[in-house]
C-alpha atoms as a PDB file:
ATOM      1  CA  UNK A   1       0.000   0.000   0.000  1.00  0.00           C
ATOM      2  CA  UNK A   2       1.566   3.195  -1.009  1.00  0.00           C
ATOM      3  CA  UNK A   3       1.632   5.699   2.101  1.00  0.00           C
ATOM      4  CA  UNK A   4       0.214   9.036   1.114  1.00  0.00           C
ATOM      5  CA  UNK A   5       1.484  10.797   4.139  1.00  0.00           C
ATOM      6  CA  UNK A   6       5.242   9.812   4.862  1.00  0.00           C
ATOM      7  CA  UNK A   7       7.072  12.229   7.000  1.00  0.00           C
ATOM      8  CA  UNK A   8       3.674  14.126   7.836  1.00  0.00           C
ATOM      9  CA  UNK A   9       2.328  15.511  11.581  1.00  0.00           C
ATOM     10  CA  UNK A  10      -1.426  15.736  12.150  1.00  0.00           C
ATOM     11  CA  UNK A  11      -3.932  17.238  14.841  1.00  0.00           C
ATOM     12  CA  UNK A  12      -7.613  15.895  14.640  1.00  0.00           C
ATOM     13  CA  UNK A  13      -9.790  17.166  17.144  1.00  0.00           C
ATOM     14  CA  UNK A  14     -12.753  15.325  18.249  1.00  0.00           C
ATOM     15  CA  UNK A  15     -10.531  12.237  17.505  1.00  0.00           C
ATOM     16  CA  UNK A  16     -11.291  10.054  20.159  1.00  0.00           C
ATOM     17  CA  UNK A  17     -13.989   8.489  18.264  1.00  0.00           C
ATOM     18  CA  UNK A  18     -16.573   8.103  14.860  1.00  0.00           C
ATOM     19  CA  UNK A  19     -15.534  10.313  11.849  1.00  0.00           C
ATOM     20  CA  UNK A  20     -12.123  11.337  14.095  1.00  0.00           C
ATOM     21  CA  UNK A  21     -11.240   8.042  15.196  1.00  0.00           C
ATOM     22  CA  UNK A  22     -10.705   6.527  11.610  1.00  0.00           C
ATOM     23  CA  UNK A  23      -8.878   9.840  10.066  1.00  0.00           C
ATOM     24  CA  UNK A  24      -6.771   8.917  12.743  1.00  0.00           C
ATOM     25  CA  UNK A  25      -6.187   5.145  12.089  1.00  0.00           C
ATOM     26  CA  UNK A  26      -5.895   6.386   8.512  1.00  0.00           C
ATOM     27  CA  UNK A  27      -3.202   8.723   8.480  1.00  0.00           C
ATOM     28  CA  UNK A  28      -1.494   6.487  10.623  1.00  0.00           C
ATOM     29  CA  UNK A  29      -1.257   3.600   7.974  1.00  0.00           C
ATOM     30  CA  UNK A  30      -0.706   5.710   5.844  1.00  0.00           C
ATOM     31  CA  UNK A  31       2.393   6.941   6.950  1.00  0.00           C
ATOM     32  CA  UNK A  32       1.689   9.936   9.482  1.00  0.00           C
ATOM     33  CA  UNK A  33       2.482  10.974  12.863  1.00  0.00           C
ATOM     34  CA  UNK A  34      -0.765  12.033  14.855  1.00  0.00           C
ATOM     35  CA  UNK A  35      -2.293  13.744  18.176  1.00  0.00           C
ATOM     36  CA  UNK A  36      -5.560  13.330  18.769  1.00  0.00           C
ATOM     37  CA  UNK A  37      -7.392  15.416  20.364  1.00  0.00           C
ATOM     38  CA  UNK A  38     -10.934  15.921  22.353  1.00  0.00           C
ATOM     39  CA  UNK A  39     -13.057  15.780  25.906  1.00  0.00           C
ATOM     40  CA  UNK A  40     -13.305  11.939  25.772  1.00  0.00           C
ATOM     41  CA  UNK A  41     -10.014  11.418  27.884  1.00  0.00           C
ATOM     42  CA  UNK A  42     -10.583   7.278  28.150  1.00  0.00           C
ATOM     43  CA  UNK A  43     -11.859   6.645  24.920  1.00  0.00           C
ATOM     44  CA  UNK A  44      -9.348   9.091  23.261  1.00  0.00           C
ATOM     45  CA  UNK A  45      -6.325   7.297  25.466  1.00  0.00           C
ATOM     46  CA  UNK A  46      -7.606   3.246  24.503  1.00  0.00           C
ATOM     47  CA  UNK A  47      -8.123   4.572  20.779  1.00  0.00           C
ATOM     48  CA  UNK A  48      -4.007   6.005  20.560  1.00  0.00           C
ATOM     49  CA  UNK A  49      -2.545   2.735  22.385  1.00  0.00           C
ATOM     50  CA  UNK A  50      -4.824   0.522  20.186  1.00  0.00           C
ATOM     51  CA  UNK A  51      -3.222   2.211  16.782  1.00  0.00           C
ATOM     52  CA  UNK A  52       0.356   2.347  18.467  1.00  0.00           C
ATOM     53  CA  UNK A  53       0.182  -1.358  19.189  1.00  0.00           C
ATOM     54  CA  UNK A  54      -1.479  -2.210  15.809  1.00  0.00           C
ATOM     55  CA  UNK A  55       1.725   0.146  14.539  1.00  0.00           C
ATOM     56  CA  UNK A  56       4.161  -1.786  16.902  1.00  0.00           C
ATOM     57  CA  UNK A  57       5.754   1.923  17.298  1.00  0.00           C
ATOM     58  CA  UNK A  58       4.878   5.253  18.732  1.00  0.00           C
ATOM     59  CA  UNK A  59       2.950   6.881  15.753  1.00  0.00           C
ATOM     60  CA  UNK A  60      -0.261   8.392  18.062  1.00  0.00           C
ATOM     61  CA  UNK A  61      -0.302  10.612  20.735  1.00  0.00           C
ATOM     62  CA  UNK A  62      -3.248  12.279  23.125  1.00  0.00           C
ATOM     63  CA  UNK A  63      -4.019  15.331  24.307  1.00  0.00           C
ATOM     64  CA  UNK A  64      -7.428  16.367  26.404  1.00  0.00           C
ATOM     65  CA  UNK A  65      -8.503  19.434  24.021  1.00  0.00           C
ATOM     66  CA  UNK A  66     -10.948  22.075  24.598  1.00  0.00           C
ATOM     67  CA  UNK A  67     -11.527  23.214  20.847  1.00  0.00           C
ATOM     68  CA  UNK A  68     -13.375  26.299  22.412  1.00  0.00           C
ATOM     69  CA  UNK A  69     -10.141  27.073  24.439  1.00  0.00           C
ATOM     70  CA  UNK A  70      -7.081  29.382  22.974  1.00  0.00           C
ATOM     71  CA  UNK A  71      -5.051  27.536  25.434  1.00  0.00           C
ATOM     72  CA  UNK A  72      -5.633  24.088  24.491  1.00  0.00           C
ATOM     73  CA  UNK A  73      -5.317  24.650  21.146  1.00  0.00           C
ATOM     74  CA  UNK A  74      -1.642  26.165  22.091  1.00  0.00           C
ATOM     75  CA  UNK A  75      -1.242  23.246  24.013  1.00  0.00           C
ATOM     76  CA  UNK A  76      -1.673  20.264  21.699  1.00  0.00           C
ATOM     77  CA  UNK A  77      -0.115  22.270  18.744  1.00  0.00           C
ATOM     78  CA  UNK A  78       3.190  22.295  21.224  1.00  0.00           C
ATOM     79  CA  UNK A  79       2.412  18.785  22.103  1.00  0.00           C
ATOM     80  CA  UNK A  80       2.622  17.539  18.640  1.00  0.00           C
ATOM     81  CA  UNK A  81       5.740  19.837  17.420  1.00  0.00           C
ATOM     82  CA  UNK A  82       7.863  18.475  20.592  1.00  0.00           C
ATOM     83  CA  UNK A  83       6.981  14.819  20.241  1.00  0.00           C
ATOM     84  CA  UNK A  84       6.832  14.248  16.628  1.00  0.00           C
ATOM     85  CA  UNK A  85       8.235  17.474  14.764  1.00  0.00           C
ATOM     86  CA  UNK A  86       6.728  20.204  12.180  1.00  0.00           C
ATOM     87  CA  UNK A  87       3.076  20.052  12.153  1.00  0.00           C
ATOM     88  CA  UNK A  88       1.873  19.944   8.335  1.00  0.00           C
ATOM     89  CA  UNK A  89      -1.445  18.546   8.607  1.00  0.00           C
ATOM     90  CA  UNK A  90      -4.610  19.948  11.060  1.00  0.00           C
ATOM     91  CA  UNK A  91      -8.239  18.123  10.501  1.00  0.00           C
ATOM     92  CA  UNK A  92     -10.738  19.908  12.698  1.00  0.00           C
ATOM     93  CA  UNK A  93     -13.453  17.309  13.174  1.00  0.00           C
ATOM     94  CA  UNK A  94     -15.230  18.022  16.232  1.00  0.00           C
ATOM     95  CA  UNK A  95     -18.624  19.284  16.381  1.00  0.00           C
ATOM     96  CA  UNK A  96     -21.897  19.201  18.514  1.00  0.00           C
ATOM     97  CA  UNK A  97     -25.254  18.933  17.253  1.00  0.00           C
ATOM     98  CA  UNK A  98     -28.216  21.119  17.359  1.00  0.00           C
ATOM     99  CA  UNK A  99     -31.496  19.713  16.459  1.00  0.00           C
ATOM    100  CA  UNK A 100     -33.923  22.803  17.380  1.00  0.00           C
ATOM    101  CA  UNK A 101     -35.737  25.336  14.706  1.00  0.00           C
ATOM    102  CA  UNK A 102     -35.266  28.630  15.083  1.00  0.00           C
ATOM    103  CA  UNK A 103     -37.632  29.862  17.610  1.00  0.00           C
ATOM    104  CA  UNK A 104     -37.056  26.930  19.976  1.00  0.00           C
ATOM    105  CA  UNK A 105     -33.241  27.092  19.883  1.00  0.00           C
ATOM    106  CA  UNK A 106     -32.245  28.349  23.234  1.00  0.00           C
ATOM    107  CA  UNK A 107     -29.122  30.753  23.849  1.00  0.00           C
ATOM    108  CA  UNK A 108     -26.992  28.254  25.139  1.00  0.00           C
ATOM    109  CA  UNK A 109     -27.668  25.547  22.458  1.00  0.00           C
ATOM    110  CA  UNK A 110     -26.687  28.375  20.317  1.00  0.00           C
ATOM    111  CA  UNK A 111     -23.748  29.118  21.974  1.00  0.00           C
ATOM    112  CA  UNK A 112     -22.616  25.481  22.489  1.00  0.00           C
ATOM    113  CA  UNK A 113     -22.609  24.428  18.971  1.00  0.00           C
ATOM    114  CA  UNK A 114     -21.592  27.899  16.869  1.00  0.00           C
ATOM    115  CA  UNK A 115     -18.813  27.839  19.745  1.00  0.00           C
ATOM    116  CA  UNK A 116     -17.365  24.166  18.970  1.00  0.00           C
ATOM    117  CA  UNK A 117     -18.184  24.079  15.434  1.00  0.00           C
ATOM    118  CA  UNK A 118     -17.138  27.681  14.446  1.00  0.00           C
ATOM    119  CA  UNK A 119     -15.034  29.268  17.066  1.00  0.00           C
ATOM    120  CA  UNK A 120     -13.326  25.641  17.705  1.00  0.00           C
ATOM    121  CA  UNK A 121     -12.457  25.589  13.762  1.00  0.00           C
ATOM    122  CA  UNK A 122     -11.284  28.815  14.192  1.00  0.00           C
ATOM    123  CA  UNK A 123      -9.227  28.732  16.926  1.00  0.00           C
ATOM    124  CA  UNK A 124      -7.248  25.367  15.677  1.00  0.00           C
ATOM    125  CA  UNK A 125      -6.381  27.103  12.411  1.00  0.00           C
ATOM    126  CA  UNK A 126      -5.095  30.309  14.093  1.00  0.00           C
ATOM    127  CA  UNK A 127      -2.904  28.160  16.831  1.00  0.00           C
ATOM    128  CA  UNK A 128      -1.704  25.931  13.881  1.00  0.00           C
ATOM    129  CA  UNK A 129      -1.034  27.804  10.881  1.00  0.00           C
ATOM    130  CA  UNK A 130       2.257  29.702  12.715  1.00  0.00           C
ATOM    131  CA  UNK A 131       3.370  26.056  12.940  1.00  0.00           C
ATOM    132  CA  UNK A 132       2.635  25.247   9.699  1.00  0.00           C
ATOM    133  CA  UNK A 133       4.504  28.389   8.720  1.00  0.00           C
ATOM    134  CA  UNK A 134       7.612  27.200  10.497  1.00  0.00           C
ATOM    135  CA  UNK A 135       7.399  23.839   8.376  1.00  0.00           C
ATOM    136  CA  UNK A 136       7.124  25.386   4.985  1.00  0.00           C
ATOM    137  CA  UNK A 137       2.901  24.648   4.202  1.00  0.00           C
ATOM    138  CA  UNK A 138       0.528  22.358   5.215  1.00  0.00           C
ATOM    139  CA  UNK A 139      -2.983  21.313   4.716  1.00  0.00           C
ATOM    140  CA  UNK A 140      -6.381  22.019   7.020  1.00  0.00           C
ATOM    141  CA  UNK A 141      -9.283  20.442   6.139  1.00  0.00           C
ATOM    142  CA  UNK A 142     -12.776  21.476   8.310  1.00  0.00           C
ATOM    143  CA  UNK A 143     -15.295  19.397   8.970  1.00  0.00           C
ATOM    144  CA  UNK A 144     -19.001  21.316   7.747  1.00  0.00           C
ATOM    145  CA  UNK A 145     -21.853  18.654   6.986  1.00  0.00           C
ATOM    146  CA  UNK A 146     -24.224  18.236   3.725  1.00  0.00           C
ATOM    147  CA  UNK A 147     -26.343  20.373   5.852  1.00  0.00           C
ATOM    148  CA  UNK A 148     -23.855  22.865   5.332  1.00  0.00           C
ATOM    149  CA  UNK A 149     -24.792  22.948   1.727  1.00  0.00           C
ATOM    150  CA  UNK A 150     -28.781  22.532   1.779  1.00  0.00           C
ATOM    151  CA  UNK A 151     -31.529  23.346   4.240  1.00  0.00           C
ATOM    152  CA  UNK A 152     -33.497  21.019   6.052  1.00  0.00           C
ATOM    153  CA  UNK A 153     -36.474  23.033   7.531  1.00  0.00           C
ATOM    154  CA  UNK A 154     -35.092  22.594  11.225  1.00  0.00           C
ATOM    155  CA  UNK A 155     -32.091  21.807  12.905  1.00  0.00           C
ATOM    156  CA  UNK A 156     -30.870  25.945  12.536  1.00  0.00           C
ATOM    157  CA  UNK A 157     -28.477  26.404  14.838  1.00  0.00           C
ATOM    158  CA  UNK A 158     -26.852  23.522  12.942  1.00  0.00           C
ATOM    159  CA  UNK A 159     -27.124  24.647   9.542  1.00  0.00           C
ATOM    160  CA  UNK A 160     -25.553  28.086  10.603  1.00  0.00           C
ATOM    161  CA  UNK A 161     -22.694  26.275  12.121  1.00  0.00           C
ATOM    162  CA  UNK A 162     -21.713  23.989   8.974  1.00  0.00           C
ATOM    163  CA  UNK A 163     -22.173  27.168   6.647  1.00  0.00           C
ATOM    164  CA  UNK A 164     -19.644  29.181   8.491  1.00  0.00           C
ATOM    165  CA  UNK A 165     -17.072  26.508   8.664  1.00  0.00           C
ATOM    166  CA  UNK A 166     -17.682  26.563   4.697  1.00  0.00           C
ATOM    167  CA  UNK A 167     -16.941  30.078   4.712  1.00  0.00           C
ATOM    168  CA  UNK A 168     -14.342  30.127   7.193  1.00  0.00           C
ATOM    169  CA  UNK A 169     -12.226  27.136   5.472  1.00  0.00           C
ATOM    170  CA  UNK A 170     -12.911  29.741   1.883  1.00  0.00           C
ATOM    171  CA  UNK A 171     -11.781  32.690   3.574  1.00  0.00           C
ATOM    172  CA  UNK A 172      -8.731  30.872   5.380  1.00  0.00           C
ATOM    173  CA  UNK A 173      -7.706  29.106   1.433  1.00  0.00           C
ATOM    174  CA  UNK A 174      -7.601  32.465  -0.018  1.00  0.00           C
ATOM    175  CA  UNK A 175      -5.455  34.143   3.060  1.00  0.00           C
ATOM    176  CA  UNK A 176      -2.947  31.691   3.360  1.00  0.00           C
ATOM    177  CA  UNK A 177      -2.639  30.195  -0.111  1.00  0.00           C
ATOM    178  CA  UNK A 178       0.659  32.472  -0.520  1.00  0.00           C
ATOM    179  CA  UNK A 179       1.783  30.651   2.620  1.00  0.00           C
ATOM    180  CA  UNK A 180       1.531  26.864   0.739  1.00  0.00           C
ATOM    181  CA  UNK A 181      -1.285  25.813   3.394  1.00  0.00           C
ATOM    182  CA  UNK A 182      -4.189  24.759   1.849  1.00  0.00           C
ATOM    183  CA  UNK A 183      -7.433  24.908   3.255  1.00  0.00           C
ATOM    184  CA  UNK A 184     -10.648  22.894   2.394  1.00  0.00           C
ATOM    185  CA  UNK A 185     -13.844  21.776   3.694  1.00  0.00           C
ATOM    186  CA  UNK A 186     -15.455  18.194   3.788  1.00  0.00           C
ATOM    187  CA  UNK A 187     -19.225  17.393   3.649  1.00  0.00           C
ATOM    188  CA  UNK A 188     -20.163  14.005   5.211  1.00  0.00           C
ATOM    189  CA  UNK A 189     -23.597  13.086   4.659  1.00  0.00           C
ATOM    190  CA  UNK A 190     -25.422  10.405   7.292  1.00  0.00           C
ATOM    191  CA  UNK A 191     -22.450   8.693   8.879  1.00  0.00           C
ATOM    192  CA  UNK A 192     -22.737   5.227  10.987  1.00  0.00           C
ATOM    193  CA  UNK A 193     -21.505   7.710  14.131  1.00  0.00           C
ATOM    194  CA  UNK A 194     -23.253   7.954  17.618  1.00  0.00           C
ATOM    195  CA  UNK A 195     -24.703  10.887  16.560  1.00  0.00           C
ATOM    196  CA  UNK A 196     -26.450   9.572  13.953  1.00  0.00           C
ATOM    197  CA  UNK A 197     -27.204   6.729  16.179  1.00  0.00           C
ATOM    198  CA  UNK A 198     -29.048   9.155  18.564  1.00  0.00           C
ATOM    199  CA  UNK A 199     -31.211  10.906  16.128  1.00  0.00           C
ATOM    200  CA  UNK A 200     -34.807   9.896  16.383  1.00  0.00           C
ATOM    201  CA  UNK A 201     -35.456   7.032  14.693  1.00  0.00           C
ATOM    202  CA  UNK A 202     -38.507   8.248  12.042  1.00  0.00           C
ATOM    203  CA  UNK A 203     -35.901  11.312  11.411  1.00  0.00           C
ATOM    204  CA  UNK A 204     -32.814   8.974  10.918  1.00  0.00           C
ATOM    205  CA  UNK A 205     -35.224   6.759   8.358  1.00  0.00           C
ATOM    206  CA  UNK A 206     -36.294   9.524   6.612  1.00  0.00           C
ATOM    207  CA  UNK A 207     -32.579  10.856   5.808  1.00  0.00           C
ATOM    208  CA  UNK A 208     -32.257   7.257   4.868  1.00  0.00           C
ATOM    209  CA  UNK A 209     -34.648   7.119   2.445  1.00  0.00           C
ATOM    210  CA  UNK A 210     -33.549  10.324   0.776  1.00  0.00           C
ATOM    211  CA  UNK A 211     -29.898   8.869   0.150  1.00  0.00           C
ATOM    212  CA  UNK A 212     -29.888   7.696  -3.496  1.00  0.00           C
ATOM    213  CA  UNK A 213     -26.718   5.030  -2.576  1.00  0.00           C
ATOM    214  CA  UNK A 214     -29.648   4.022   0.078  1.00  0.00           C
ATOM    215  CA  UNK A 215     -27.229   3.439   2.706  1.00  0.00           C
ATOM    216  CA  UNK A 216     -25.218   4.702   5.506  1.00  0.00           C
ATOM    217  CA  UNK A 217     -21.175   6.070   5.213  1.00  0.00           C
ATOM    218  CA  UNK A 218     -18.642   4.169   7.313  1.00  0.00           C
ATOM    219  CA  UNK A 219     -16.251   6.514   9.292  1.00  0.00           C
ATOM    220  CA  UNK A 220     -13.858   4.846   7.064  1.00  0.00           C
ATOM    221  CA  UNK A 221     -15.388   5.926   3.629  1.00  0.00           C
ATOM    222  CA  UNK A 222     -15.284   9.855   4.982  1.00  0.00           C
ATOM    223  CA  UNK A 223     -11.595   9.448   6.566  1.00  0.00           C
ATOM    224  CA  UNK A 224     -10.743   7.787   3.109  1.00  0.00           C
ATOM    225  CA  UNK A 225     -12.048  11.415   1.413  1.00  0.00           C
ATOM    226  CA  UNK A 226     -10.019  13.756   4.379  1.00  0.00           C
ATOM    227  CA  UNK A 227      -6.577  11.458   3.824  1.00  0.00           C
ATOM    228  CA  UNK A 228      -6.989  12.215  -0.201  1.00  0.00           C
ATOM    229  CA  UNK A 229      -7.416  16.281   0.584  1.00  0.00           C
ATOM    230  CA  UNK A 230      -4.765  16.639   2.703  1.00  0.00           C
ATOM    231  CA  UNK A 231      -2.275  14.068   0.802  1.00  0.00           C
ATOM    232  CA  UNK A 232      -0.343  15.667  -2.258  1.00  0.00           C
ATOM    233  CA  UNK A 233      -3.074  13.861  -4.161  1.00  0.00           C
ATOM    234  CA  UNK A 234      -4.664  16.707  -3.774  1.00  0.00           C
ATOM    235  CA  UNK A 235      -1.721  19.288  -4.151  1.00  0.00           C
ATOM    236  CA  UNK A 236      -3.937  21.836  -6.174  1.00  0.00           C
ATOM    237  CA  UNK A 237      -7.106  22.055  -4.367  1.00  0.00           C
ATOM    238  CA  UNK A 238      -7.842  24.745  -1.525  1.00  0.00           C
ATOM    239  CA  UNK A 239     -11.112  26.672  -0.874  1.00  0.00           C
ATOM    240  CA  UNK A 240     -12.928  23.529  -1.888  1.00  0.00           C
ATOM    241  CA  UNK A 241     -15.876  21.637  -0.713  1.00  0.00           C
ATOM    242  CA  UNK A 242     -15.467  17.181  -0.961  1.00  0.00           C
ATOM    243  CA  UNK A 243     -19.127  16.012  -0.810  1.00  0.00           C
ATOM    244  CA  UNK A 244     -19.271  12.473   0.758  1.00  0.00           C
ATOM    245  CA  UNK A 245     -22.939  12.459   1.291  1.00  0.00           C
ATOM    246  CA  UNK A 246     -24.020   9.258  -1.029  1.00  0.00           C
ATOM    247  CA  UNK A 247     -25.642  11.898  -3.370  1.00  0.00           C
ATOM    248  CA  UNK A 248     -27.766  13.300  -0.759  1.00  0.00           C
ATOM    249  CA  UNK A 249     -27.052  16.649  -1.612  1.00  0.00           C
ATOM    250  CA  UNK A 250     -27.548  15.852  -5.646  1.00  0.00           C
ATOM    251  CA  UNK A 251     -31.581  15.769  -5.791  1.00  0.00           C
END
């Protein structure tokens, strides 16, 4: 298997499982050195000795992140330069959901998910990009959602959220283009995750049915999409949106 990211230091926040967990495993076999990152301190700590021992070596370390915290984000940016070397590669894959319409959202669901979703993808590009700086370029891709990309008639907060990582991840491609970091944003449609998992059942059919594939992403098949953006693969791509929503997002 030829390893698309040789010589190659990641973050991913939220890593500690779903969508995170397997970029993680991913860039590991495929070459890369990685920290993970989120609240989850157990299940992020099992999931880094589980790929070390798979790897036989020290390619995964952990780090309790706060992505709504300037100091965190300092933190495991120095935690991942001192153990492993430049950083080159920053996914920002953690996210809360909001489920609400607009008049029934409350302030703090508000709050909570433009704060992790947003501010968090904010915050890990500003703490990373000095270090990507220092190593010559790199690649960011943020996580947004189909419903980034289309309305569903609820779910607001949400929506708002995933739209303003797509602009944010725009925004940051154009700024720092002249800097070789490229930035670009990922869509995953319904994803076998626990938050899908949680949804309401009649709600998580009806997604379902509207899927022309007809079936739910593995973690794996949306990791597979993040490795190829921020691989050389994809060397000439920044400001863009990858759709991996089984076509969802095509009727």
């Amino acid at each position: 298997m030829e390893r698309l990211l040789e010589g190659k230091v990641a973050v991913v926040s939220g890593g500690a499982h779903g969508i995170g967990a397997a970029e993680a495993r991913t860039f590991c076999r495929h070459g890369a050195r990685v920290v993970v990152g989120d609240l989850l301190d157990e299940e992020g700590d099992a999931l880094v000795r589980a790929i070390n021992a798979a790897a036989g070596e020290t390619v995964a370390a952990y780090a309790h992140l706060d992505v709504r915290s300037a100091a965190s984000w300092g933190a495991i940016v120095h935690l991942a330069e001192a153990t492993f070397g430049p950083l080159t590669t920053l996914v920002n894959n953690a996210g809360v959901p909001a489920r609400s319409g607009l008049e029934d959202t409350t302030e703090a669901e508000w709050d909570a998910t433009i704060d992790t979703d947003v501010k968090g993808s904010w915050l890990g590009m500003k703490a990373s990009i000095p270090a990507m700086k220092r190593a010559g370029g790199g690649a960011i891709v943020n996580t947004s959602s189909h419903y980034g990309l289309v309305a569903s008639g609820r779910a607001t907060t949400y929506h708002t959220a995933k739209g303003g990582v797509l602009m944010l991840s725009k925004a940051a491609a154009v700024e720092y283009a002249a800097h070789n970091i490229r930035v670009n944003a990922i869509h995953p449609g319904l994803t076998d995750t626990v938050r899908i998992a949680s949804l309401p059942g009649p709600w998580r059919q009806e997604l379902l049915d509207s899927v022309p594939l007809k079936r739910i992403a593995a973690p794996e098949e949306v990791a597979n999409a993040v490795l190829f953006l921020v691989s050389d693969l994809a060397s000439y791509m920044t400001g863009a949106s990858l759709v991996v929503d089984g076509g969802l997002t095509a009727i």
